[in-house]
PDB file of N, CA and C in Angstrom:
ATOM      1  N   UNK A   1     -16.701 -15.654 -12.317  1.00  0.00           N
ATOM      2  CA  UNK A   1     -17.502 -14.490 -12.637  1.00  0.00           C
ATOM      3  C   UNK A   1     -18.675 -14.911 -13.501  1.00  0.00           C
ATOM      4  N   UNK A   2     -19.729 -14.407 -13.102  1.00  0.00           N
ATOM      5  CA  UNK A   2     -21.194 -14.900 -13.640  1.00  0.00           C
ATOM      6  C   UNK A   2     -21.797 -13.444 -14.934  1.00  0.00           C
ATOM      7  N   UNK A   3     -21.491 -14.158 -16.074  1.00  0.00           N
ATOM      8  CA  UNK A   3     -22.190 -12.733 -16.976  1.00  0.00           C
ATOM      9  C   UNK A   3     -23.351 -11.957 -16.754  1.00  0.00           C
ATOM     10  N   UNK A   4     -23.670 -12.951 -15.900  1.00  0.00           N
ATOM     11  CA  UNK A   4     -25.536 -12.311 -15.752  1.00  0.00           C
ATOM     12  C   UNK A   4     -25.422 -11.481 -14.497  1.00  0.00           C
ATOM     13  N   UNK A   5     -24.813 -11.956 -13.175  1.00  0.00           N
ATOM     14  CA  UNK A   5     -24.822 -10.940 -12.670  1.00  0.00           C
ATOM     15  C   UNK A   5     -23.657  -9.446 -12.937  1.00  0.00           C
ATOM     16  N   UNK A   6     -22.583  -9.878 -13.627  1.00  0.00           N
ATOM     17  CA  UNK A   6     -21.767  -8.534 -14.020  1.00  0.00           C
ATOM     18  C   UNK A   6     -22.733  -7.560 -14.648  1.00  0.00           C
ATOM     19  N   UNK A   7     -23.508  -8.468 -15.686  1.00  0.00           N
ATOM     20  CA  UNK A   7     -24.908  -7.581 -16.477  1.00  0.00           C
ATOM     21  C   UNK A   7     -25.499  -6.623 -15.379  1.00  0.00           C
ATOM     22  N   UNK A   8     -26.339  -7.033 -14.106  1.00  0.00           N
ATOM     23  CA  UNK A   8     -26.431  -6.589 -13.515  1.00  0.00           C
ATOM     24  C   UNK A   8     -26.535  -5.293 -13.275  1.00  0.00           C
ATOM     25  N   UNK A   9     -24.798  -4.958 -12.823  1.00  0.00           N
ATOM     26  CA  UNK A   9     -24.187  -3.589 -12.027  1.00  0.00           C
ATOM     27  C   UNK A   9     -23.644  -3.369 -13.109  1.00  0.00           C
ATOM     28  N   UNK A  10     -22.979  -3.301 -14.231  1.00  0.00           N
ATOM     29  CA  UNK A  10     -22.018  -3.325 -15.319  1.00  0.00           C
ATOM     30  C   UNK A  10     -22.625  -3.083 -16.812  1.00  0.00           C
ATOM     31  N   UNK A  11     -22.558  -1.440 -17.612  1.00  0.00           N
ATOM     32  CA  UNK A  11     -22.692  -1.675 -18.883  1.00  0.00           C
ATOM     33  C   UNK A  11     -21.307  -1.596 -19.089  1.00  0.00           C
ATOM     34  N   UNK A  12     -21.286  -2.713 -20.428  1.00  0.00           N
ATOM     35  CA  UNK A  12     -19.932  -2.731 -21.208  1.00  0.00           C
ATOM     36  C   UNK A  12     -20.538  -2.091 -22.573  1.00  0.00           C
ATOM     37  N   UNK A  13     -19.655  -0.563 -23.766  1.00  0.00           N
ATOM     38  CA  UNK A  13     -19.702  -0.699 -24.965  1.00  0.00           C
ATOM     39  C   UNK A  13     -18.550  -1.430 -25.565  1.00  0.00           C
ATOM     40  N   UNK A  14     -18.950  -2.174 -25.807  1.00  0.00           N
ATOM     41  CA  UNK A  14     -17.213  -2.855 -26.857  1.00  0.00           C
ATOM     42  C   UNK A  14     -16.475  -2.074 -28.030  1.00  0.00           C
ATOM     43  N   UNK A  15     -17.445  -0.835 -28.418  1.00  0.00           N
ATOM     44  CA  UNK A  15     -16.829  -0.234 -29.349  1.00  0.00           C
ATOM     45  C   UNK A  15     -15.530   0.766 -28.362  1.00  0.00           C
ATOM     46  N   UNK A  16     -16.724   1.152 -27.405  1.00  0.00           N
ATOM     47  CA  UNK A  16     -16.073   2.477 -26.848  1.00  0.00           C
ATOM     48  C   UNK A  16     -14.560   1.930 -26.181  1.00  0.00           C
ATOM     49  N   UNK A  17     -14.985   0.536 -25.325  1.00  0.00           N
ATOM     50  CA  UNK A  17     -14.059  -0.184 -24.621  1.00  0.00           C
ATOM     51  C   UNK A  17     -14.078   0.523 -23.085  1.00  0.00           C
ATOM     52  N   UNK A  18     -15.315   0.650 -22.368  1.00  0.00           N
ATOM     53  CA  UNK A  18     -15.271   1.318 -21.624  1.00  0.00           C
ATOM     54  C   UNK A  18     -16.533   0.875 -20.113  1.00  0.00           C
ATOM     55  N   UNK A  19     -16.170   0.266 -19.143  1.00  0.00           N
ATOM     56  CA  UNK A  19     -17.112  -0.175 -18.325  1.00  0.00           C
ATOM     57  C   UNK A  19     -17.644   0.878 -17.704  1.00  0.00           C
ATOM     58  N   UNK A  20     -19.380   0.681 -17.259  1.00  0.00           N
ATOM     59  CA  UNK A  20     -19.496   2.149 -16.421  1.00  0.00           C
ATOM     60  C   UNK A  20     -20.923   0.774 -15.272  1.00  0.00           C
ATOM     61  N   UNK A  21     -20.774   1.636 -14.266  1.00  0.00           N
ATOM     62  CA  UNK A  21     -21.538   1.451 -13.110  1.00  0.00           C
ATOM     63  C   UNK A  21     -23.132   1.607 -13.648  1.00  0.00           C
ATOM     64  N   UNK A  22     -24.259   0.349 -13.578  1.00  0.00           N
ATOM     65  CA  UNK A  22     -25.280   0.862 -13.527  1.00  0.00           C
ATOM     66  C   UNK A  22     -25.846   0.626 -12.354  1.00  0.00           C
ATOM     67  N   UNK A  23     -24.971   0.107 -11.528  1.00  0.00           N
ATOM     68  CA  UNK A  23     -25.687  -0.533  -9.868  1.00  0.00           C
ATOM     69  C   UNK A  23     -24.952  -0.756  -9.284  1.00  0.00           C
ATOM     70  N   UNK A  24     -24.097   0.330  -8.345  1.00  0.00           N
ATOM     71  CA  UNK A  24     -23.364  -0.100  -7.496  1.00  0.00           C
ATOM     72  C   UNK A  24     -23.546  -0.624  -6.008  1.00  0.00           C
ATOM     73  N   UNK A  25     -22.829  -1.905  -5.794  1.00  0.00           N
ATOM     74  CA  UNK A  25     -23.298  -2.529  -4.925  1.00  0.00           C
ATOM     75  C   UNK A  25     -22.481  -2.371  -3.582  1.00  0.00           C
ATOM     76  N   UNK A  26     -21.116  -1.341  -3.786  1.00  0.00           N
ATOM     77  CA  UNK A  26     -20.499  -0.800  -2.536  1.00  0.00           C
ATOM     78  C   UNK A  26     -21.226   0.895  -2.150  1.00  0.00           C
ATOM     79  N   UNK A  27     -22.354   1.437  -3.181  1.00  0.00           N
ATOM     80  CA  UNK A  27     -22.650   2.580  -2.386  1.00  0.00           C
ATOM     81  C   UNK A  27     -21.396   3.692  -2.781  1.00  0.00           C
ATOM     82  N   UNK A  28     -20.475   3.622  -3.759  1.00  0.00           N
ATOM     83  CA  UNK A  28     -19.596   4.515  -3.829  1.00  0.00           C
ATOM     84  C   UNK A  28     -20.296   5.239  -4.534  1.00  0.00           C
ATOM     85  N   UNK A  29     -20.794   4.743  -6.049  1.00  0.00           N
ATOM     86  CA  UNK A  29     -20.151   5.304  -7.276  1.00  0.00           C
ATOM     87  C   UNK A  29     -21.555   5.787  -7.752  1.00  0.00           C
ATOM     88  N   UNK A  30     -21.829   6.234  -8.899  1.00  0.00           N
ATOM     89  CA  UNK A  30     -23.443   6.263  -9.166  1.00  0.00           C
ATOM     90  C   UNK A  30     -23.772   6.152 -10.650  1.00  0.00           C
ATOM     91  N   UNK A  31     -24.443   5.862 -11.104  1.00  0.00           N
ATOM     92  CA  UNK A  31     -25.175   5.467 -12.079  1.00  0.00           C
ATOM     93  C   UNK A  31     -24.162   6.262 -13.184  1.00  0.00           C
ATOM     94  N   UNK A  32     -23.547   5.458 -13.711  1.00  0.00           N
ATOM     95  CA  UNK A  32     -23.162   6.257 -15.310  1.00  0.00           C
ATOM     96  C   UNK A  32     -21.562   6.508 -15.146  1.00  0.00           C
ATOM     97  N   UNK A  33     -20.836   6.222 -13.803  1.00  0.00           N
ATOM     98  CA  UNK A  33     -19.645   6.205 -13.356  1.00  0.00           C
ATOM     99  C   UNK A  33     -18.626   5.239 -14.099  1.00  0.00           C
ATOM    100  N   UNK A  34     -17.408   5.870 -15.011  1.00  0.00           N
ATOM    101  CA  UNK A  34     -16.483   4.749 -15.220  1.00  0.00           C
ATOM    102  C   UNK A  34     -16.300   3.847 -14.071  1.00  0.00           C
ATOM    103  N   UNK A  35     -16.434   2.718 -14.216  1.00  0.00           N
ATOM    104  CA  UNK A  35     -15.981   1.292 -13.322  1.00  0.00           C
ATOM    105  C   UNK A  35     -14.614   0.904 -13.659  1.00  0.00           C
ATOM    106  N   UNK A  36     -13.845   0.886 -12.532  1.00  0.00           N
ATOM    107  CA  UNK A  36     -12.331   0.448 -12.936  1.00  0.00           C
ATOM    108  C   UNK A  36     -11.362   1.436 -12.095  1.00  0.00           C
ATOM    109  N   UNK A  37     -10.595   0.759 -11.260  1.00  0.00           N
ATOM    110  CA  UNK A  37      -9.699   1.321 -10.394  1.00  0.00           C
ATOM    111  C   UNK A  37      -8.477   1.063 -10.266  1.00  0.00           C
ATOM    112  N   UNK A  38      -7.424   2.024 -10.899  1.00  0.00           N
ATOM    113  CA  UNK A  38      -5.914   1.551 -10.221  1.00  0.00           C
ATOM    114  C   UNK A  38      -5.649   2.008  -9.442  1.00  0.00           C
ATOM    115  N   UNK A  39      -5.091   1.168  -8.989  1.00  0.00           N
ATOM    116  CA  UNK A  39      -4.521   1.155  -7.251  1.00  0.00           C
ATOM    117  C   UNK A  39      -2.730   0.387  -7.228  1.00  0.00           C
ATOM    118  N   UNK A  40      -1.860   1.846  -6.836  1.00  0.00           N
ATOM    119  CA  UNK A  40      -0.567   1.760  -7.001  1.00  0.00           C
ATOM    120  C   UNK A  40      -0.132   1.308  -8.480  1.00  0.00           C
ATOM    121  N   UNK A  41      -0.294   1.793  -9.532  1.00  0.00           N
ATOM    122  CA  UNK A  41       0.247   1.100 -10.814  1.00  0.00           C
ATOM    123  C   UNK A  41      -0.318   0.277 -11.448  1.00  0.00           C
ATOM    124  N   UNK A  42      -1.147  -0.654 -10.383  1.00  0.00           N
ATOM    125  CA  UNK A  42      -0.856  -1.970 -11.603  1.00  0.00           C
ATOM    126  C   UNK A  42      -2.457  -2.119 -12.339  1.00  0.00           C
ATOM    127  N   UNK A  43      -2.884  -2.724 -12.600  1.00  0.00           N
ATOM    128  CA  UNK A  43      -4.264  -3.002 -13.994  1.00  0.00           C
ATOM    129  C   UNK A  43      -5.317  -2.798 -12.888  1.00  0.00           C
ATOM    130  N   UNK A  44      -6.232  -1.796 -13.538  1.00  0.00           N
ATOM    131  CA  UNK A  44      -7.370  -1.620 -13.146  1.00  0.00           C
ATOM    132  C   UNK A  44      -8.347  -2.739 -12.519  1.00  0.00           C
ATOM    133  N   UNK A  45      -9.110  -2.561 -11.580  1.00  0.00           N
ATOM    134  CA  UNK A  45     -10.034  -3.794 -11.141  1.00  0.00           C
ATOM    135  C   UNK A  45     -11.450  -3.081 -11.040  1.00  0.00           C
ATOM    136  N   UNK A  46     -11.720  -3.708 -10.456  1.00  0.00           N
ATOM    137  CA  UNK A  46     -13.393  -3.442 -10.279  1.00  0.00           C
ATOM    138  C   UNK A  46     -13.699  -4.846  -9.086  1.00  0.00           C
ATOM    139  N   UNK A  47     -14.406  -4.274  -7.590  1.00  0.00           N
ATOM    140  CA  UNK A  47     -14.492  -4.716  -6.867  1.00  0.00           C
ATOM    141  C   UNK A  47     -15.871  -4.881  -6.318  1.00  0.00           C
ATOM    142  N   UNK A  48     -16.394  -5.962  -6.774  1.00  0.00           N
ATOM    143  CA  UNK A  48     -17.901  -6.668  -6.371  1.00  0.00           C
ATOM    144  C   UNK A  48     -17.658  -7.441  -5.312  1.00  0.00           C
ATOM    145  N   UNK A  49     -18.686  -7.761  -3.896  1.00  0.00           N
ATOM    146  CA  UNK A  49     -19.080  -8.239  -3.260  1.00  0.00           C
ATOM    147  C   UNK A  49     -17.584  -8.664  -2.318  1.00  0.00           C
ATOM    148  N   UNK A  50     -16.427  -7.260  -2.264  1.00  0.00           N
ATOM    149  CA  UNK A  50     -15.386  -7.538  -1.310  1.00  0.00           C
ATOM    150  C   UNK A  50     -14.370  -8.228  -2.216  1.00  0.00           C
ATOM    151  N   UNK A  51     -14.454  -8.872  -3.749  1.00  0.00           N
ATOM    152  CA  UNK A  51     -13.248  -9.305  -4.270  1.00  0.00           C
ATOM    153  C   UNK A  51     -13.510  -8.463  -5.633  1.00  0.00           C
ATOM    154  N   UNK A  52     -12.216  -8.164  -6.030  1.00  0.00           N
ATOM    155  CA  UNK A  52     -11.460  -7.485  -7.194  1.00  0.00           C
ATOM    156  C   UNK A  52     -11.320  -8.369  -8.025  1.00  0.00           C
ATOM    157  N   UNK A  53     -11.727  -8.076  -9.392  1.00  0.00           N
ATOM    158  CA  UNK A  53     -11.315  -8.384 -10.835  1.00  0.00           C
ATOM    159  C   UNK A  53     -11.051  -7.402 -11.540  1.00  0.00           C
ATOM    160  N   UNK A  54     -10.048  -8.054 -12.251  1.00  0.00           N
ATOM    161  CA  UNK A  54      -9.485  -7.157 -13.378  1.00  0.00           C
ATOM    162  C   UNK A  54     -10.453  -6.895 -14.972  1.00  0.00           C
ATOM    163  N   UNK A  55     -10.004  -5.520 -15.288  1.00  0.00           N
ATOM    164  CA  UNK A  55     -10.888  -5.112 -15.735  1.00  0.00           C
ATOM    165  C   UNK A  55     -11.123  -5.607 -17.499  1.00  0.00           C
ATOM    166  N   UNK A  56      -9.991  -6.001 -17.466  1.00  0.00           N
ATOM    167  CA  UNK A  56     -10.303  -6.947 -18.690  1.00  0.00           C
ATOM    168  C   UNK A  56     -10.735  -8.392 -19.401  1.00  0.00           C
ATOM    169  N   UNK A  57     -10.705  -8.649 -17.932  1.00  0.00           N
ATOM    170  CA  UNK A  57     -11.233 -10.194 -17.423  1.00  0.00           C
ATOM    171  C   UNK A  57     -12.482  -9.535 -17.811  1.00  0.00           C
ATOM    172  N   UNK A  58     -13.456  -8.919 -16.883  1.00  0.00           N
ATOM    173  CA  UNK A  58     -14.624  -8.689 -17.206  1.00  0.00           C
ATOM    174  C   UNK A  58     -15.099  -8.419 -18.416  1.00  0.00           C
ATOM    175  N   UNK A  59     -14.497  -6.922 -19.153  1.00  0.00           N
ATOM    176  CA  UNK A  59     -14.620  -6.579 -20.554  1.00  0.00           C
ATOM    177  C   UNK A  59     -14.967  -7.979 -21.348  1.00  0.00           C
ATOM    178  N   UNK A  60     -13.929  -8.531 -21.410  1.00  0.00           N
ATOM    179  CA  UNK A  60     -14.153 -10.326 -22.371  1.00  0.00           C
ATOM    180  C   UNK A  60     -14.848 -10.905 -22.321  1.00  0.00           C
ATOM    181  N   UNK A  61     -15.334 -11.012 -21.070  1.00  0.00           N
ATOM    182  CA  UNK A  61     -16.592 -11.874 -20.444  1.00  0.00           C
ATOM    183  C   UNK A  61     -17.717 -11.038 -21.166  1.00  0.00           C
ATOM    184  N   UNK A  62     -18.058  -9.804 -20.815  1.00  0.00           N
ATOM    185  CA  UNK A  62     -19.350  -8.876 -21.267  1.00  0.00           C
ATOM    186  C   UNK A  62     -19.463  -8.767 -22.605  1.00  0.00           C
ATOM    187  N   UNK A  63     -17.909  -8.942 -23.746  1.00  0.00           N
ATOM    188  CA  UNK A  63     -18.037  -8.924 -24.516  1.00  0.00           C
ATOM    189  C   UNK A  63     -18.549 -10.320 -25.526  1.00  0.00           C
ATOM    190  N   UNK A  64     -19.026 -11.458 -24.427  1.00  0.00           N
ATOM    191  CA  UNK A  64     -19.147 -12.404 -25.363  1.00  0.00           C
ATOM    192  C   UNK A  64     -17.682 -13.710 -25.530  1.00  0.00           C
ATOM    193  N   UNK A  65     -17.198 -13.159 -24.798  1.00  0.00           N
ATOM    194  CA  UNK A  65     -15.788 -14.262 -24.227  1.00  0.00           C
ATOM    195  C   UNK A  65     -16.102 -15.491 -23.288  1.00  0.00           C
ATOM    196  N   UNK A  66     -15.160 -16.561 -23.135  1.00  0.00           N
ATOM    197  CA  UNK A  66     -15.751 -17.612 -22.084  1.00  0.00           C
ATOM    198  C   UNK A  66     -14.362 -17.543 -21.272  1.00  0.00           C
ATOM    199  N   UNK A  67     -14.103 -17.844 -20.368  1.00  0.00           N
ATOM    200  CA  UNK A  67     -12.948 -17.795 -19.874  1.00  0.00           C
ATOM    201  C   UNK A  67     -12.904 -19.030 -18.774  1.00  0.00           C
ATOM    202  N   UNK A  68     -11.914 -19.821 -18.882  1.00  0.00           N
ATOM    203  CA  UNK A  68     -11.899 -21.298 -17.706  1.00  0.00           C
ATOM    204  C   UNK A  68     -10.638 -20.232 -16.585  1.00  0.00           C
ATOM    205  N   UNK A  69     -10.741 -21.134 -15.480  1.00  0.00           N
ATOM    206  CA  UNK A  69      -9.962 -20.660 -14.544  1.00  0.00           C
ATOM    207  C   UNK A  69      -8.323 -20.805 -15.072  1.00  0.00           C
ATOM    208  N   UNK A  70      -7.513 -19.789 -14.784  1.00  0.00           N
ATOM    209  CA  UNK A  70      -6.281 -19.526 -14.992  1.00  0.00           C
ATOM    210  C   UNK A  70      -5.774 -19.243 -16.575  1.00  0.00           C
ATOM    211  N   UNK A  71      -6.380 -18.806 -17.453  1.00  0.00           N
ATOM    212  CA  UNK A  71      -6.981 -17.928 -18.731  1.00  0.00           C
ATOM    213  C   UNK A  71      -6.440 -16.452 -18.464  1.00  0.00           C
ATOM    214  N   UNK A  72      -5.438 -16.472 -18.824  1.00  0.00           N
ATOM    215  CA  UNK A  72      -4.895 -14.973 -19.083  1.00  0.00           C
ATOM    216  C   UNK A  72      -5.619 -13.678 -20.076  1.00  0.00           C
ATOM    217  N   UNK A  73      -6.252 -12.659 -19.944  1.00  0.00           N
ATOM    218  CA  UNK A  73      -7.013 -11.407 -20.619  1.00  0.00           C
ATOM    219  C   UNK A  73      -6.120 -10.385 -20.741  1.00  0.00           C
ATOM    220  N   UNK A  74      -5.418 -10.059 -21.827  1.00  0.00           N
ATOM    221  CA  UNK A  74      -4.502  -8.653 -22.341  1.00  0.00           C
ATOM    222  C   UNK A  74      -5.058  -8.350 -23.391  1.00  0.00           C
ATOM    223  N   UNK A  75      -4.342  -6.674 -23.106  1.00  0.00           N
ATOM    224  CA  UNK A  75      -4.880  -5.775 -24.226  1.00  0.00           C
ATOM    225  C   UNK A  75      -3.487  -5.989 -25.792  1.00  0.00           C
ATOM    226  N   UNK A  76      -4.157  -5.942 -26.567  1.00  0.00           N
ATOM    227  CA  UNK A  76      -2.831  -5.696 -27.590  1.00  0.00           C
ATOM    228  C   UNK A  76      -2.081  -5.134 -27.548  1.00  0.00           C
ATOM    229  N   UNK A  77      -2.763  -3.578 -27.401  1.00  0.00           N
ATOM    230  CA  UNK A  77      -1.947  -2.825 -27.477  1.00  0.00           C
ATOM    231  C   UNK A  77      -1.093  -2.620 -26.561  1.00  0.00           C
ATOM    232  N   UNK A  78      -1.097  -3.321 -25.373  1.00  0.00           N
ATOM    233  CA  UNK A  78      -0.366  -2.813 -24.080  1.00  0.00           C
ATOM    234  C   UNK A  78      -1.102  -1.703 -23.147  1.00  0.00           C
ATOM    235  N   UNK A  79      -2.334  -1.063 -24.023  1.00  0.00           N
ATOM    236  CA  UNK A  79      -2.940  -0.264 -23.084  1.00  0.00           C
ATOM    237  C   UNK A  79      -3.975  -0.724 -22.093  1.00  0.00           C
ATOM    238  N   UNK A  80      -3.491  -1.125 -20.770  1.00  0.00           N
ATOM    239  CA  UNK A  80      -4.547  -1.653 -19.857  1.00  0.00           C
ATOM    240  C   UNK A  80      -5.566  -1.470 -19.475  1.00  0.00           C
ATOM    241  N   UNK A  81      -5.838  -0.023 -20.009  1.00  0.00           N
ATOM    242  CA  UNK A  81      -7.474   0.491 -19.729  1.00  0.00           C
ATOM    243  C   UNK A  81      -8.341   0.616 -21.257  1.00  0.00           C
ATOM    244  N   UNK A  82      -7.736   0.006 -22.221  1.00  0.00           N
ATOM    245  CA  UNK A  82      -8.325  -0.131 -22.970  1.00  0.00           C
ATOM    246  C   UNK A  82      -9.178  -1.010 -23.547  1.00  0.00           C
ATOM    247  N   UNK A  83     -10.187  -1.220 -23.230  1.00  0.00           N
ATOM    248  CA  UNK A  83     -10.660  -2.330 -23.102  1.00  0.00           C
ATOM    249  C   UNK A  83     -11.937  -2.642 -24.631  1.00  0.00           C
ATOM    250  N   UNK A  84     -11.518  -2.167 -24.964  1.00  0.00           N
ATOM    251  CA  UNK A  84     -12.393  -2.362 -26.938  1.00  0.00           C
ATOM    252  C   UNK A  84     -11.714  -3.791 -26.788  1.00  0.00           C
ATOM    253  N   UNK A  85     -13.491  -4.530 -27.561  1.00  0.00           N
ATOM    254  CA  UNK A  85     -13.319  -5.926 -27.521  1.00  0.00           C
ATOM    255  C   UNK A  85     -12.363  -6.332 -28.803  1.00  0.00           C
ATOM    256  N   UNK A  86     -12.204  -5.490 -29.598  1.00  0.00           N
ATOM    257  CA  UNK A  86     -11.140  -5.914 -30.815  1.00  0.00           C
ATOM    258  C   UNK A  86      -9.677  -5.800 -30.228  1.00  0.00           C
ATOM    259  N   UNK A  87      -9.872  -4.830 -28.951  1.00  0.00           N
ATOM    260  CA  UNK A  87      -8.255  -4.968 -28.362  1.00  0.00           C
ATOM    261  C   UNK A  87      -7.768  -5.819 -27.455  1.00  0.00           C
ATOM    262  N   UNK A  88      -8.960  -6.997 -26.792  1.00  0.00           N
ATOM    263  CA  UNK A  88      -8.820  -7.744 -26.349  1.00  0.00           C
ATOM    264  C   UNK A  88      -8.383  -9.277 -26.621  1.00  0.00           C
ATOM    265  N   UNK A  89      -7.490 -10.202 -26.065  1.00  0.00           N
ATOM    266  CA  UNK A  89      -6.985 -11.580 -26.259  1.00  0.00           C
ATOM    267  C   UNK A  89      -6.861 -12.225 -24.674  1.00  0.00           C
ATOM    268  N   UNK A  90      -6.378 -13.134 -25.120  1.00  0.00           N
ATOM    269  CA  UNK A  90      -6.774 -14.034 -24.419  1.00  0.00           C
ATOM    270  C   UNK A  90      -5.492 -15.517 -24.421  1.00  0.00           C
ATOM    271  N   UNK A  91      -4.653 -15.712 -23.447  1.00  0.00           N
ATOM    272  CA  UNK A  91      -3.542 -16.698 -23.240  1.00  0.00           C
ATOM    273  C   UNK A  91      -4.147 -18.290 -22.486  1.00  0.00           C
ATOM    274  N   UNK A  92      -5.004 -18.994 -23.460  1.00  0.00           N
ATOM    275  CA  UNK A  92      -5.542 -20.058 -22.781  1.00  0.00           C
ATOM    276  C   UNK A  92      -4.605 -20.901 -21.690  1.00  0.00           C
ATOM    277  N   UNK A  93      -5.580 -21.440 -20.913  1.00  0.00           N
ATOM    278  CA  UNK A  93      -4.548 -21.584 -19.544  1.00  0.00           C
ATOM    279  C   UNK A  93      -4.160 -23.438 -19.678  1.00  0.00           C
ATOM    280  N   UNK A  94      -4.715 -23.981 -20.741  1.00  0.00           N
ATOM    281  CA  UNK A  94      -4.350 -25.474 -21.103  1.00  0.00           C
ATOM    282  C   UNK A  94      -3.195 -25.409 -22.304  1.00  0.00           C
ATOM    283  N   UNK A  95      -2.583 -24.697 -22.381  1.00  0.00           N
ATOM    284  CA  UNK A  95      -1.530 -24.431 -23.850  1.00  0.00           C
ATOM    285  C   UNK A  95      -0.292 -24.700 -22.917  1.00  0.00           C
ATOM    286  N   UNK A  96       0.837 -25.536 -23.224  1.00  0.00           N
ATOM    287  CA  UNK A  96       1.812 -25.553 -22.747  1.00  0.00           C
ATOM    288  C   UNK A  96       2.964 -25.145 -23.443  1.00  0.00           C
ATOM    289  N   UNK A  97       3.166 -23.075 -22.726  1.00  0.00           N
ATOM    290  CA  UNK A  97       3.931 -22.415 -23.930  1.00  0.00           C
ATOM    291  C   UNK A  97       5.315 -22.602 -22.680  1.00  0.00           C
ATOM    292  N   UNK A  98       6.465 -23.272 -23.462  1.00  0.00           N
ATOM    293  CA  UNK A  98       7.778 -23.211 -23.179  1.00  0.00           C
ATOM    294  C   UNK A  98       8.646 -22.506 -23.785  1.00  0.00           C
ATOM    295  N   UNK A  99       9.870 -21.615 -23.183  1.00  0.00           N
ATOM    296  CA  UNK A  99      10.398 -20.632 -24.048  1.00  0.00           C
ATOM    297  C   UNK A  99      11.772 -21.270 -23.444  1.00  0.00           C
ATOM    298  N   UNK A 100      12.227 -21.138 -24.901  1.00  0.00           N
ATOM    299  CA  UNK A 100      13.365 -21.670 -24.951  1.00  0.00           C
ATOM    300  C   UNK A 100      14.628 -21.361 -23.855  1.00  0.00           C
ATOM    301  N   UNK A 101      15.316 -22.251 -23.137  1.00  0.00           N
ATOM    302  CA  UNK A 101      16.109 -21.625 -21.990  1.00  0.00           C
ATOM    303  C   UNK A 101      17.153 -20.932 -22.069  1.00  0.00           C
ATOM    304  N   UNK A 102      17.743 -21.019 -23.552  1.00  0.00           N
ATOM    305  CA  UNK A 102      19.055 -19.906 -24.065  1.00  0.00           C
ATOM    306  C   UNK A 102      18.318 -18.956 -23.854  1.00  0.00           C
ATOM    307  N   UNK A 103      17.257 -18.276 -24.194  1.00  0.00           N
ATOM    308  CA  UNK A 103      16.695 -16.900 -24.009  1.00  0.00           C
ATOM    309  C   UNK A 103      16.699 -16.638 -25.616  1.00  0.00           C
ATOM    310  N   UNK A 104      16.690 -17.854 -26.606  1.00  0.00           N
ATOM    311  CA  UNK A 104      16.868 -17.540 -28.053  1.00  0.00           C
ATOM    312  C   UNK A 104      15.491 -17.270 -28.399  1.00  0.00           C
ATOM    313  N   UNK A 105      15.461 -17.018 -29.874  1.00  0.00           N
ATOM    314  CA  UNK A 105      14.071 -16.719 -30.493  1.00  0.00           C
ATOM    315  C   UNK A 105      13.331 -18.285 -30.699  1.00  0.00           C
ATOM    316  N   UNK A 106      12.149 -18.217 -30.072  1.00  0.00           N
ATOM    317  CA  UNK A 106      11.278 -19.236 -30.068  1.00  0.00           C
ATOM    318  C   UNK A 106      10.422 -20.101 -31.541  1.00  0.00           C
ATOM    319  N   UNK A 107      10.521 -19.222 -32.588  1.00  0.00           N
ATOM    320  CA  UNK A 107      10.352 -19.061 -33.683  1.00  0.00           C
ATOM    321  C   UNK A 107      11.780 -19.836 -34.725  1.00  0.00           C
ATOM    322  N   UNK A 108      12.555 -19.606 -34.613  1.00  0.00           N
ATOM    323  CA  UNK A 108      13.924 -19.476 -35.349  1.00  0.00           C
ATOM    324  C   UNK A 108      14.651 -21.086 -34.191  1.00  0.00           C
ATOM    325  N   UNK A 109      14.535 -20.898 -32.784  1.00  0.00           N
ATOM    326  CA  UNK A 109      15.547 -21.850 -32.172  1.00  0.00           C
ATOM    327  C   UNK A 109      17.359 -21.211 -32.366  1.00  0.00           C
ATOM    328  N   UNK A 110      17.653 -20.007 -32.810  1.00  0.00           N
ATOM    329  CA  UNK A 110      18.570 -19.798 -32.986  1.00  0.00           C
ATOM    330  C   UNK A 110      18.564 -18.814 -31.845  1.00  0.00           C
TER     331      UNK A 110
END
């Protein structure tokens, strides 16, 4: 994903946490439209040029985030459409997190 073109079609406020359409390039939506679609349950996307990203992937990115391929984007709070850049993190994809195989506390080893 290229910041400059998300810039583009895409205002992000980071306060508000909220993407909206300034150029849509499927002809749906129109100028000033929340951007972001769930479809059956699962995390909102937003679908440029025939492929879907998730909507917090983007948020991070717009907000000034860098992201390498396979870089996990969650909200803190658990709320998936919330996308305020203070509620955003980030699970780098070079960290090798192992959890312990008892199913014990990772912290403790007990």
């Amino acid at each position: 994903m290229d910041k400059n073109l998300l810039e583009t079609y895409l205002a992000y406020d980071p306060d508000e946490g909220v993407l909206r359409w300034k150029l849509d390039p499927n002809g749906v939506f129109r100028l000033g439209d929340r951007a972001g679609v769930r479809v059956r349950g699962k995390a909102p996307t937003i679908t440029l040029f025939g492929v879907s990203f998730p909507v917090n992937k983007i948020a991070y990115l717009m907000a000034g985030g860098e992201l390498k391929p396979g870089d996990i984007v969650y909200c803190l709070n658990g709320e998936d459409d919330d996308l305020r850049a203070a509620n955003l993190g980030v699970i780098r994809s070079d960290l090798d997190i192992t959890l312990p195989a008892w199913g014990g506390d990772i912290v403790t080893g007990k």
